[in-house]
N, C-alpha and C. Protein backbone atom coordinates (compact mmCIF):
# COMPACT_ATOMS: atom_id res chain seq x y z
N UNK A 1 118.62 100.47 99.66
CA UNK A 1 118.02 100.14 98.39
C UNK A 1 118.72 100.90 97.26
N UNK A 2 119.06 101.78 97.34
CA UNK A 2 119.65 102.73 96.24
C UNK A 2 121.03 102.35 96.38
N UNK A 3 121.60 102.00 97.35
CA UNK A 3 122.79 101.15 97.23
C UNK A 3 123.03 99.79 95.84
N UNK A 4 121.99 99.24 96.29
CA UNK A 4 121.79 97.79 95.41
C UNK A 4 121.33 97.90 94.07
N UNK A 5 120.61 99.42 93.92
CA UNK A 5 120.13 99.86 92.82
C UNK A 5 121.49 100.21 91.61
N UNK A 6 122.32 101.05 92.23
CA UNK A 6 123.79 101.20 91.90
C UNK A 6 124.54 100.06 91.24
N UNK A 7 124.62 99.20 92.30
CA UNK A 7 125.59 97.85 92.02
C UNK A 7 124.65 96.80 91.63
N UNK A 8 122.98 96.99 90.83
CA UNK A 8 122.94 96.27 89.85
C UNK A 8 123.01 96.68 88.31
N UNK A 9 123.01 98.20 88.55
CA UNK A 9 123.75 98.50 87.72
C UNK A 9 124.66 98.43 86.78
N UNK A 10 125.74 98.68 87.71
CA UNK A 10 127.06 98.42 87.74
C UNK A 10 127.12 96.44 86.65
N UNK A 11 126.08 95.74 87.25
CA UNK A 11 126.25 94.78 86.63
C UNK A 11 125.52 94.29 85.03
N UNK A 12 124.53 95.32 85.37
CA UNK A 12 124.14 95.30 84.33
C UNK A 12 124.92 95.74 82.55
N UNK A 13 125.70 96.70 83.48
CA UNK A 13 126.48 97.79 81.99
C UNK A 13 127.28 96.19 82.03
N UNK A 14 128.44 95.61 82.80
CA UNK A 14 128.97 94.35 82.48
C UNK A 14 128.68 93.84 81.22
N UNK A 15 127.26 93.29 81.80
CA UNK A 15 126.95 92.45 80.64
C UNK A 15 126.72 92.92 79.26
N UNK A 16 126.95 94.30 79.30
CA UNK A 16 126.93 94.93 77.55
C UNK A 16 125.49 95.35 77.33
N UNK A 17 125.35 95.11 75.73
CA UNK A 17 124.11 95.01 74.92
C UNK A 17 122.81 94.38 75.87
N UNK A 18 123.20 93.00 76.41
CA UNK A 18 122.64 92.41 77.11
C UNK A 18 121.39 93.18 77.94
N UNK A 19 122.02 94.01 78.99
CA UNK A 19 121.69 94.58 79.75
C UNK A 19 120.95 95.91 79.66
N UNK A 20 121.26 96.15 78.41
CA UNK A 20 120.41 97.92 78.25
C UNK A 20 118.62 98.23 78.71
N UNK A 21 118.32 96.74 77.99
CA UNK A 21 116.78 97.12 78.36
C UNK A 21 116.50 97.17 79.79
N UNK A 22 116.87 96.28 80.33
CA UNK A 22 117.18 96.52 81.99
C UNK A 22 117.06 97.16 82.39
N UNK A 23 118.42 98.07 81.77
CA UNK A 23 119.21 99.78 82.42
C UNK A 23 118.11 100.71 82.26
N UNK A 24 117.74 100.32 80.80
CA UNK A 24 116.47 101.55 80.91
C UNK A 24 115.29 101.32 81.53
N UNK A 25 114.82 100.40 81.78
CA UNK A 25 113.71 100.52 82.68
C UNK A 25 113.86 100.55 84.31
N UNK A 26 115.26 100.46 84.45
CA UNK A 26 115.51 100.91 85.97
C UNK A 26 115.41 102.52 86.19
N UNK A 27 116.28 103.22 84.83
CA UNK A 27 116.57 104.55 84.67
C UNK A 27 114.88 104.86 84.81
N UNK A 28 113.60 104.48 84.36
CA UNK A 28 112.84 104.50 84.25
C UNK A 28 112.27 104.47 85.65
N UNK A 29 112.42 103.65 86.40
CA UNK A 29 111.82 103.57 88.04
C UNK A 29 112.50 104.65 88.78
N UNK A 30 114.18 104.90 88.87
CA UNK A 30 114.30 105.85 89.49
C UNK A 30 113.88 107.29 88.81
N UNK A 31 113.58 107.55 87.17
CA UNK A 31 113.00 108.96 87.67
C UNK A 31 111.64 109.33 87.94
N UNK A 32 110.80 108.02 88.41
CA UNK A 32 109.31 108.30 88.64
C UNK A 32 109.62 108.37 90.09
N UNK A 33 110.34 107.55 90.56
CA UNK A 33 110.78 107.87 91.91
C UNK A 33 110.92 109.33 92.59
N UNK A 34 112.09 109.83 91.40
CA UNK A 34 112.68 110.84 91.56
C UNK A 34 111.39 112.33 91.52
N UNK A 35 110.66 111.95 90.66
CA UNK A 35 108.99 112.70 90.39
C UNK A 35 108.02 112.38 92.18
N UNK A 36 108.12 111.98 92.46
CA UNK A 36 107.23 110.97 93.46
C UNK A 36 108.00 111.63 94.62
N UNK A 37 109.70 111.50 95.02
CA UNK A 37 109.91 112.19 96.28
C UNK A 37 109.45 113.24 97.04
N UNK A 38 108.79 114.27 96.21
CA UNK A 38 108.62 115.47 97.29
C UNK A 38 107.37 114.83 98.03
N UNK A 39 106.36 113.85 97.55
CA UNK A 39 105.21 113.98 98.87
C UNK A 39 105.57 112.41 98.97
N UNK A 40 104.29 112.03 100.15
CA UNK A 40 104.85 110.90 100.89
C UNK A 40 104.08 109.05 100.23
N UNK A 41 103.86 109.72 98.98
CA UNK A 41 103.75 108.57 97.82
C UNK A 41 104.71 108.74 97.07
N UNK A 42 106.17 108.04 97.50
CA UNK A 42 107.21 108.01 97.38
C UNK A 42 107.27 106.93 96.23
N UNK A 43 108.13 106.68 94.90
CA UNK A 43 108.07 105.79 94.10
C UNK A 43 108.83 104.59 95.07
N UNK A 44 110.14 104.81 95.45
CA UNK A 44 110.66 103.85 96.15
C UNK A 44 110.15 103.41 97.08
N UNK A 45 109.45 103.85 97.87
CA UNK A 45 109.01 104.03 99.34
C UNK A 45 107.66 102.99 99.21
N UNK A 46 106.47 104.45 99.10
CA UNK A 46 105.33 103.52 99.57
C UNK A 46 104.63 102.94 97.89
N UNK A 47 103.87 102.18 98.51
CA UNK A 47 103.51 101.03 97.93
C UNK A 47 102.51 101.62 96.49
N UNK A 48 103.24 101.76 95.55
CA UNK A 48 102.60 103.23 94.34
C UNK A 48 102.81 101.64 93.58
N UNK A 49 101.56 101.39 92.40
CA UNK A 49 101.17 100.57 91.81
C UNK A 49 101.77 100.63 90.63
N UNK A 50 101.94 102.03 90.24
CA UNK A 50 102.95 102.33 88.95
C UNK A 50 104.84 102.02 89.23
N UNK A 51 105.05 102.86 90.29
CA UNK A 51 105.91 102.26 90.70
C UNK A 51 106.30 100.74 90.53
N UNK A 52 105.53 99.57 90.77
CA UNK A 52 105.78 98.62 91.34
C UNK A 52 105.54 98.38 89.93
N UNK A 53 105.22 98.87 88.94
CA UNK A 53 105.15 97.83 87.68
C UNK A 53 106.55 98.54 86.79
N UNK A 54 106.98 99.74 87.49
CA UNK A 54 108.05 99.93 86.95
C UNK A 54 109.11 98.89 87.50
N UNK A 55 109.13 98.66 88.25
CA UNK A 55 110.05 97.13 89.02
C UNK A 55 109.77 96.42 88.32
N UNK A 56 108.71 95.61 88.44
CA UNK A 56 108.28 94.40 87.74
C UNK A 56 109.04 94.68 86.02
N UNK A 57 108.60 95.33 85.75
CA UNK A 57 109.04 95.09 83.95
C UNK A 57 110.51 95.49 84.21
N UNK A 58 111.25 96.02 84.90
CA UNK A 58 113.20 95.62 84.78
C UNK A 58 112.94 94.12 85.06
N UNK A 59 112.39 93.52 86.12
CA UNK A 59 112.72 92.43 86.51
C UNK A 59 112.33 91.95 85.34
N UNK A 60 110.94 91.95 84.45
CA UNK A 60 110.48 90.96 83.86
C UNK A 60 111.82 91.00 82.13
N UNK A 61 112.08 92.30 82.60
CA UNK A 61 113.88 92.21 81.18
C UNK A 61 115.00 91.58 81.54
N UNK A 62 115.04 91.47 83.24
CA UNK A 62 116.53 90.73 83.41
C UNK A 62 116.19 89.66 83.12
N UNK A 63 115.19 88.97 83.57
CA UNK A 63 114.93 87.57 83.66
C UNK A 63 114.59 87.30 81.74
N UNK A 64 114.66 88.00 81.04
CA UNK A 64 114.35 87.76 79.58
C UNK A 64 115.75 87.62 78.79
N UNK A 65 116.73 88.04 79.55
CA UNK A 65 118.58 88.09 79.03
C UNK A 65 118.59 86.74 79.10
N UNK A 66 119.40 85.96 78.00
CA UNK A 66 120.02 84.97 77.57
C UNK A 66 121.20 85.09 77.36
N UNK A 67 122.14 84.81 78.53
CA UNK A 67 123.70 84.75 78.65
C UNK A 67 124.11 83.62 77.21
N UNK A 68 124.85 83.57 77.05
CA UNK A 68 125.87 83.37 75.79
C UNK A 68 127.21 82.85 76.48
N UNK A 69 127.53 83.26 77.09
CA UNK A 69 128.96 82.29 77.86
C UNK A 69 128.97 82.72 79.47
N UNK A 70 129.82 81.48 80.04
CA UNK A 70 129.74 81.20 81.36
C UNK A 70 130.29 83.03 82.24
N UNK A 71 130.99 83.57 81.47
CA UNK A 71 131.18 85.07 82.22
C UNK A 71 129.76 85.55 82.41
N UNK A 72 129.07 86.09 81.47
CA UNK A 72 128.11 86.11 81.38
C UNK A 72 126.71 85.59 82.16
N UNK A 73 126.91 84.49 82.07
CA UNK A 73 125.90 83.63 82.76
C UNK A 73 126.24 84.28 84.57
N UNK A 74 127.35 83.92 85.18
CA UNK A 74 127.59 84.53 86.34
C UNK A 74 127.13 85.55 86.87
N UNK A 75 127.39 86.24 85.56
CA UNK A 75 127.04 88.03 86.16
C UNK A 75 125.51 88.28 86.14
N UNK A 76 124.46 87.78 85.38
CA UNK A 76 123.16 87.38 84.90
C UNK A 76 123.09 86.94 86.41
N UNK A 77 123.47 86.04 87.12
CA UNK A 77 122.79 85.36 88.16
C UNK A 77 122.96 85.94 89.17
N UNK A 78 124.44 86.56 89.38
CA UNK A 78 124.55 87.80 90.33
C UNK A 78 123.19 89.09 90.65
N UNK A 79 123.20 89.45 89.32
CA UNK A 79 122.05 90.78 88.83
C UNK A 79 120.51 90.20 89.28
N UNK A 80 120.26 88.65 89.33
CA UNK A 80 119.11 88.29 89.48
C UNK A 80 118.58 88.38 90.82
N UNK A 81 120.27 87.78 91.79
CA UNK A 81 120.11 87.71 93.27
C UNK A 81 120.39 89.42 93.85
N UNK A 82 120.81 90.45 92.65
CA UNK A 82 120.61 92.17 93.25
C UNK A 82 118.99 92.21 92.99
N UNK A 83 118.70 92.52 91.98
CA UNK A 83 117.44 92.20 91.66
C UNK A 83 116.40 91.91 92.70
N UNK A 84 116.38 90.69 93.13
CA UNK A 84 115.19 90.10 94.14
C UNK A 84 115.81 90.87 95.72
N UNK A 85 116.86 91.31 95.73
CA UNK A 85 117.16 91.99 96.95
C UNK A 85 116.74 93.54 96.79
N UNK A 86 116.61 93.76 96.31
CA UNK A 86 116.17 95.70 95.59
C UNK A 86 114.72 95.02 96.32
N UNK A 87 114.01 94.02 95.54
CA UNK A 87 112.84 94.17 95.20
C UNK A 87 112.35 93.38 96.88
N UNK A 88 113.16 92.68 97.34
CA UNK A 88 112.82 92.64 99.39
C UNK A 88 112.73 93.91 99.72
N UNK A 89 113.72 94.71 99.65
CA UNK A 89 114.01 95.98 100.06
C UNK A 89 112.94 96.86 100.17
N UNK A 90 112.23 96.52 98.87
CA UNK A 90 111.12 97.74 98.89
C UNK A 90 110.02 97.54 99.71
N UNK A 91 109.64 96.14 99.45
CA UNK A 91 108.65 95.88 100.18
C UNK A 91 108.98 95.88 101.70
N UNK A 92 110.16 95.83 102.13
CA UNK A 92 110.63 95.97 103.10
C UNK A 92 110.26 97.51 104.01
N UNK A 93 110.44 98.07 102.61
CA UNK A 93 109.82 99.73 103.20
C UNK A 93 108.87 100.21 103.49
N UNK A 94 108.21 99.13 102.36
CA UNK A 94 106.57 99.57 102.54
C UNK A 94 106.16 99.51 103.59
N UNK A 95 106.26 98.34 104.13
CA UNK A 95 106.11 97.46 105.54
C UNK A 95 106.50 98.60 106.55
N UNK A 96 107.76 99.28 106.53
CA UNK A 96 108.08 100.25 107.59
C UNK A 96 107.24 101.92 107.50
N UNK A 97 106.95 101.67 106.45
CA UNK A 97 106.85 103.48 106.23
C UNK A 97 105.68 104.00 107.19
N UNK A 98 104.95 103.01 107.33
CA UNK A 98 103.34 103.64 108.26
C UNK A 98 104.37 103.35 109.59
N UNK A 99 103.48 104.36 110.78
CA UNK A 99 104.02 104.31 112.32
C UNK A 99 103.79 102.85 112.78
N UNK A 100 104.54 102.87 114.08
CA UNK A 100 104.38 101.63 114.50
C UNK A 100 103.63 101.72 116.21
N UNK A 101 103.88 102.95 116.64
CA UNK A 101 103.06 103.29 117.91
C UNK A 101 101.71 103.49 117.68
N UNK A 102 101.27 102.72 118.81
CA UNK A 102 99.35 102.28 118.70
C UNK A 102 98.98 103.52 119.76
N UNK A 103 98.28 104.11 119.23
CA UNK A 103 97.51 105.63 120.22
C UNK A 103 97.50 104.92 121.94
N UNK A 104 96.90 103.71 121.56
CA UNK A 104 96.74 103.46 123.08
C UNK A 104 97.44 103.79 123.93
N UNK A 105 98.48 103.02 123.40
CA UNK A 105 100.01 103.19 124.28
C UNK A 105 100.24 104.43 124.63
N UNK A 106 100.09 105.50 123.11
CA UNK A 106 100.94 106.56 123.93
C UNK A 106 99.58 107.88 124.81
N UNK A 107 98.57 107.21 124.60
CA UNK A 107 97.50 107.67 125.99
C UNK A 107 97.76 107.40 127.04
N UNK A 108 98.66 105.89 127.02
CA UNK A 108 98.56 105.48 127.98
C UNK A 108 100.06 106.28 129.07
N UNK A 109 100.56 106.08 128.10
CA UNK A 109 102.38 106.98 128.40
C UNK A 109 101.53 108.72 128.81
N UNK A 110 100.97 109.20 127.83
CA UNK A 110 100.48 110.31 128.37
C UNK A 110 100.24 110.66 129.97
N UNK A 111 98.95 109.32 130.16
CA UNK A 111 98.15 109.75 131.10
C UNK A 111 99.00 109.46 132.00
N UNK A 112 100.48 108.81 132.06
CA UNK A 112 100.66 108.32 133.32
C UNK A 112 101.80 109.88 133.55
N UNK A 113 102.31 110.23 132.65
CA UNK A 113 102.77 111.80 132.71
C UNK A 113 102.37 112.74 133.88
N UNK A 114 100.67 113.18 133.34
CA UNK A 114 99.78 113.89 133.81
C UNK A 114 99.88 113.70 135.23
N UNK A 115 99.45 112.25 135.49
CA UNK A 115 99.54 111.80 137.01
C UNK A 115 101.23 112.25 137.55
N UNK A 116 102.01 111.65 137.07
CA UNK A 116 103.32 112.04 137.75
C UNK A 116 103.60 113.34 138.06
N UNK A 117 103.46 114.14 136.83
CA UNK A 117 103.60 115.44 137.76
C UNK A 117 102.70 116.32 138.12
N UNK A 118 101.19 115.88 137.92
CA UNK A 118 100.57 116.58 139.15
C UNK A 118 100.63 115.94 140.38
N UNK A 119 101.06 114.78 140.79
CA UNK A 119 101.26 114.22 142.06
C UNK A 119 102.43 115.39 142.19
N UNK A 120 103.42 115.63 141.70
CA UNK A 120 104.92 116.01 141.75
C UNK A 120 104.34 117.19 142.28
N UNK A 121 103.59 118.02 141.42
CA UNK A 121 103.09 119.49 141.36
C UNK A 121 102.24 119.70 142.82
N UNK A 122 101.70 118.69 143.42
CA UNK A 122 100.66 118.81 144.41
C UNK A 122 101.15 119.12 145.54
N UNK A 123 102.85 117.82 145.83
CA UNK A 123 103.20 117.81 147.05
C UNK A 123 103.98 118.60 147.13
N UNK A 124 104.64 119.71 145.81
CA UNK A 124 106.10 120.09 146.02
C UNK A 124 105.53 121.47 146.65
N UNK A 125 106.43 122.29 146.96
CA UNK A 125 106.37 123.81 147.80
C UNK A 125 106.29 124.16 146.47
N UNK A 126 105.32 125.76 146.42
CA UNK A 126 105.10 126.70 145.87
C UNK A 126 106.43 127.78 145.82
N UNK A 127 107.21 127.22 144.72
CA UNK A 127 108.06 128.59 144.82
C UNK A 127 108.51 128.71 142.97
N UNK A 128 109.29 129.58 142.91
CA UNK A 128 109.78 129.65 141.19
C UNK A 128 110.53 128.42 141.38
N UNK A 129 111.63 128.00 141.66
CA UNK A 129 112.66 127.26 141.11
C UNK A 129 111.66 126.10 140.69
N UNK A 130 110.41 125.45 142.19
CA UNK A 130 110.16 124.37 141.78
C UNK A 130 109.53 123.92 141.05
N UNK A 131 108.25 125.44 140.33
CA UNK A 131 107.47 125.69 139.39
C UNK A 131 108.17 125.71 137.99
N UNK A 132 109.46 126.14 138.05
CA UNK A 132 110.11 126.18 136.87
C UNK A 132 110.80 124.90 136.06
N UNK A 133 111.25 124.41 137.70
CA UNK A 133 112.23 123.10 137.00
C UNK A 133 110.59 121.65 136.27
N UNK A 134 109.79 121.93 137.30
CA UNK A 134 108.28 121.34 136.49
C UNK A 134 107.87 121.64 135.29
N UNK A 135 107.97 123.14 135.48
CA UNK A 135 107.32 123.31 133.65
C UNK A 135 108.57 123.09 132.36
N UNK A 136 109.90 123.33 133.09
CA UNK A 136 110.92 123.08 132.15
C UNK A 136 110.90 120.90 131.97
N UNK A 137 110.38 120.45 133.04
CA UNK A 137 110.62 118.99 132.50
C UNK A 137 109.37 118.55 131.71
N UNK A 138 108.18 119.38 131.55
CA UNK A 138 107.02 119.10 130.53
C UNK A 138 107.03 119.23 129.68
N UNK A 139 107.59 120.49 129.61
CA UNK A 139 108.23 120.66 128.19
C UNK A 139 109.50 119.70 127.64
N UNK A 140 110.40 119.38 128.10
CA UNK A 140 111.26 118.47 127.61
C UNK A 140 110.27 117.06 127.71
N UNK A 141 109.02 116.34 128.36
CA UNK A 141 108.81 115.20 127.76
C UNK A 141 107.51 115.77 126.47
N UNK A 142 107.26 116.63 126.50
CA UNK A 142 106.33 116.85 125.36
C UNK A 142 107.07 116.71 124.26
N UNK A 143 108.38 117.18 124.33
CA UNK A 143 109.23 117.14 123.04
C UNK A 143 109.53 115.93 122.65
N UNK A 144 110.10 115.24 123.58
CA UNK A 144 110.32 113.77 123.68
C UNK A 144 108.98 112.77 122.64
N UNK A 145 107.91 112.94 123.44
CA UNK A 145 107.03 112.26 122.53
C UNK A 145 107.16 113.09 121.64
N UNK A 146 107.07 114.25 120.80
CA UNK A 146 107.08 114.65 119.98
C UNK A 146 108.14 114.05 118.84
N UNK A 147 109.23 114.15 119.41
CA UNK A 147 110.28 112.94 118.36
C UNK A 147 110.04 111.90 118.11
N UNK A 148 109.79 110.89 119.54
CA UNK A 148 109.10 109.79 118.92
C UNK A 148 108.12 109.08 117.91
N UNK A 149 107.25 110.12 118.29
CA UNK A 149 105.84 110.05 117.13
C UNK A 149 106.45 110.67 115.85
N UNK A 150 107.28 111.31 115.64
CA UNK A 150 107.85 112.22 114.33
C UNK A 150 108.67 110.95 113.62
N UNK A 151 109.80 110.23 114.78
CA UNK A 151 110.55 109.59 113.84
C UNK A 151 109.75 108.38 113.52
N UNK A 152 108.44 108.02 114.20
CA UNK A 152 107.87 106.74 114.20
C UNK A 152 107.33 106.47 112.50
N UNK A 153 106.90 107.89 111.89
CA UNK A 153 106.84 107.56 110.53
C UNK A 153 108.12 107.94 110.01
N UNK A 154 108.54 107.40 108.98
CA UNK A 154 110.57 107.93 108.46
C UNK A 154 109.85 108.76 107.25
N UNK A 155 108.86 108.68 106.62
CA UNK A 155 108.88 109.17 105.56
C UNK A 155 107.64 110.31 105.09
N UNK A 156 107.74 111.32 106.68
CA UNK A 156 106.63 112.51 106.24
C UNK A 156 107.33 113.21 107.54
N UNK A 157 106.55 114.26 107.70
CA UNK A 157 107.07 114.99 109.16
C UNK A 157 108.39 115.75 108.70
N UNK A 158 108.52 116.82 109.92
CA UNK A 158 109.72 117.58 109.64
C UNK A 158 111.30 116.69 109.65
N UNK A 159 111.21 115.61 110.58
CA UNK A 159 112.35 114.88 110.79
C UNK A 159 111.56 113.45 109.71
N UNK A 160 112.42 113.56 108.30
CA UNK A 160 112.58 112.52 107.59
C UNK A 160 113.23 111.88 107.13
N UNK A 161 112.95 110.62 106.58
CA UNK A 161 114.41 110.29 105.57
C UNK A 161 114.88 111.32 104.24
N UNK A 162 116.07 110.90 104.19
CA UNK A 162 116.83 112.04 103.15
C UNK A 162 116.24 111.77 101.71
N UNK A 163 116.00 112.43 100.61
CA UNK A 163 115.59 111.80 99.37
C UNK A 163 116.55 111.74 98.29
N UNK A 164 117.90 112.31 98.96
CA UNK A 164 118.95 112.10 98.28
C UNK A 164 119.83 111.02 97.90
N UNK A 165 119.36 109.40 98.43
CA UNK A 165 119.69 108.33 97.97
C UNK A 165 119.01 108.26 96.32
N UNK A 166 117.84 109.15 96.23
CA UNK A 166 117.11 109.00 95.04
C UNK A 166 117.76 109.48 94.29
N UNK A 167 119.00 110.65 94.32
CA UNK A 167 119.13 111.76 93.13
C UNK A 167 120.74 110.62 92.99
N UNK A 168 121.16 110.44 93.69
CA UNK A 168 122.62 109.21 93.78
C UNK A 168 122.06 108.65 92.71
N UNK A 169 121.12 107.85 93.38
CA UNK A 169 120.25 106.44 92.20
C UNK A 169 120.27 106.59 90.72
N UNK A 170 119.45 107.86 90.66
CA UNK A 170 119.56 108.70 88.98
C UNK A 170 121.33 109.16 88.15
N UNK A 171 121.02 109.62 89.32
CA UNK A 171 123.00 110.41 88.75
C UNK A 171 123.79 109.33 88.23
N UNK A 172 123.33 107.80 89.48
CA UNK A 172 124.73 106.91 88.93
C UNK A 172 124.22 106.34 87.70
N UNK A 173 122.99 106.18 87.38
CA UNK A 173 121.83 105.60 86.09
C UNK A 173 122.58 106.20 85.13
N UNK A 174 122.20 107.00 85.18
CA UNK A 174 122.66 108.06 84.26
C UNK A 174 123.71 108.17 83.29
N UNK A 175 124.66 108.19 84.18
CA UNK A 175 125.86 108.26 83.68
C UNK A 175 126.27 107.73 82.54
């Protein structure tokens, strides 16, 4: 998304004069964005109502540009089809940002754990190595689900997405 954010940019300055109100109300979404990254009501991200009317009103300025010649007109229709792709994108995120593993499941992954290696634990001989290499593989699947469930949301937890596509976004605005 901050990719497309860039290179409508990029098309926007093109079109000149044209394009400023645009520019600024994009410059406008990425720094509420940019306000919004540290917690997990992300401007880009999740589904923030202010946010989304900061979208809406760039969109509702591109779509208000009246090209003047066929260069023009091109680049206008280009910016329209970045535009509605930014604006898939997001909703695209929204859609991803909550987990996607249902508790059931991973009770169910749990419980079948428990069973495996206390069956494992029941029949094996009592000694260190075999007590050890057991508690060393519980610990490696506790971790295991532990990543899973961590990366299952992208946008909270110690393992997240980066928020540095956001400060790109601004920097290239900016400029």
């Amino acid at each position: 998304m901050a990719t497309e954010t860039i290179l409508l940019d990029k098309m926007l300055r093109r079109l000149g004069d044209l394009g400023d109100t645009t520019r600024q109300q994009l410059i406008a979404y990425a720094r509420y964005a940019k306000a919004a990254s540290g917690s997990k009501s992300s401007g880009l991200v999740i589904g923030d109502v202010h946010a989304e009317m900061l979208l809406d009103r760039a969109g509702d300025e591109l779509r208000a540009i009246r090209p003047s010649s066929g260069e023009q007109m091109v680049l206008w229709q280009e910016a329209m089809a970045k535009f509605q792709r930014i604006f898939d994108l997001r909703w695209k995120l929204i859609e991803q940002a909550d987990g996607t593993i249902k508790p059931a499941l991973l009770f169910m992954v749990v419980a079948w754990l428990i069973v495996i290696f206390a069956s494992v634990g029941f029949r094996a001989p009592f000694n260190m190595m075999v007590m050890g290499g057991i508690f060393v593989s519980s610990i490696l699947m506790a971790t295991t689900i532990y990543l899973i469930i961590d990366m299952d949301i992208p946008f909270g937890g110690p393992m997240s997405v980066s928020r540095e596509p956001v400060d790109r976004v601004l920097l290239a605005l900016t400029r």
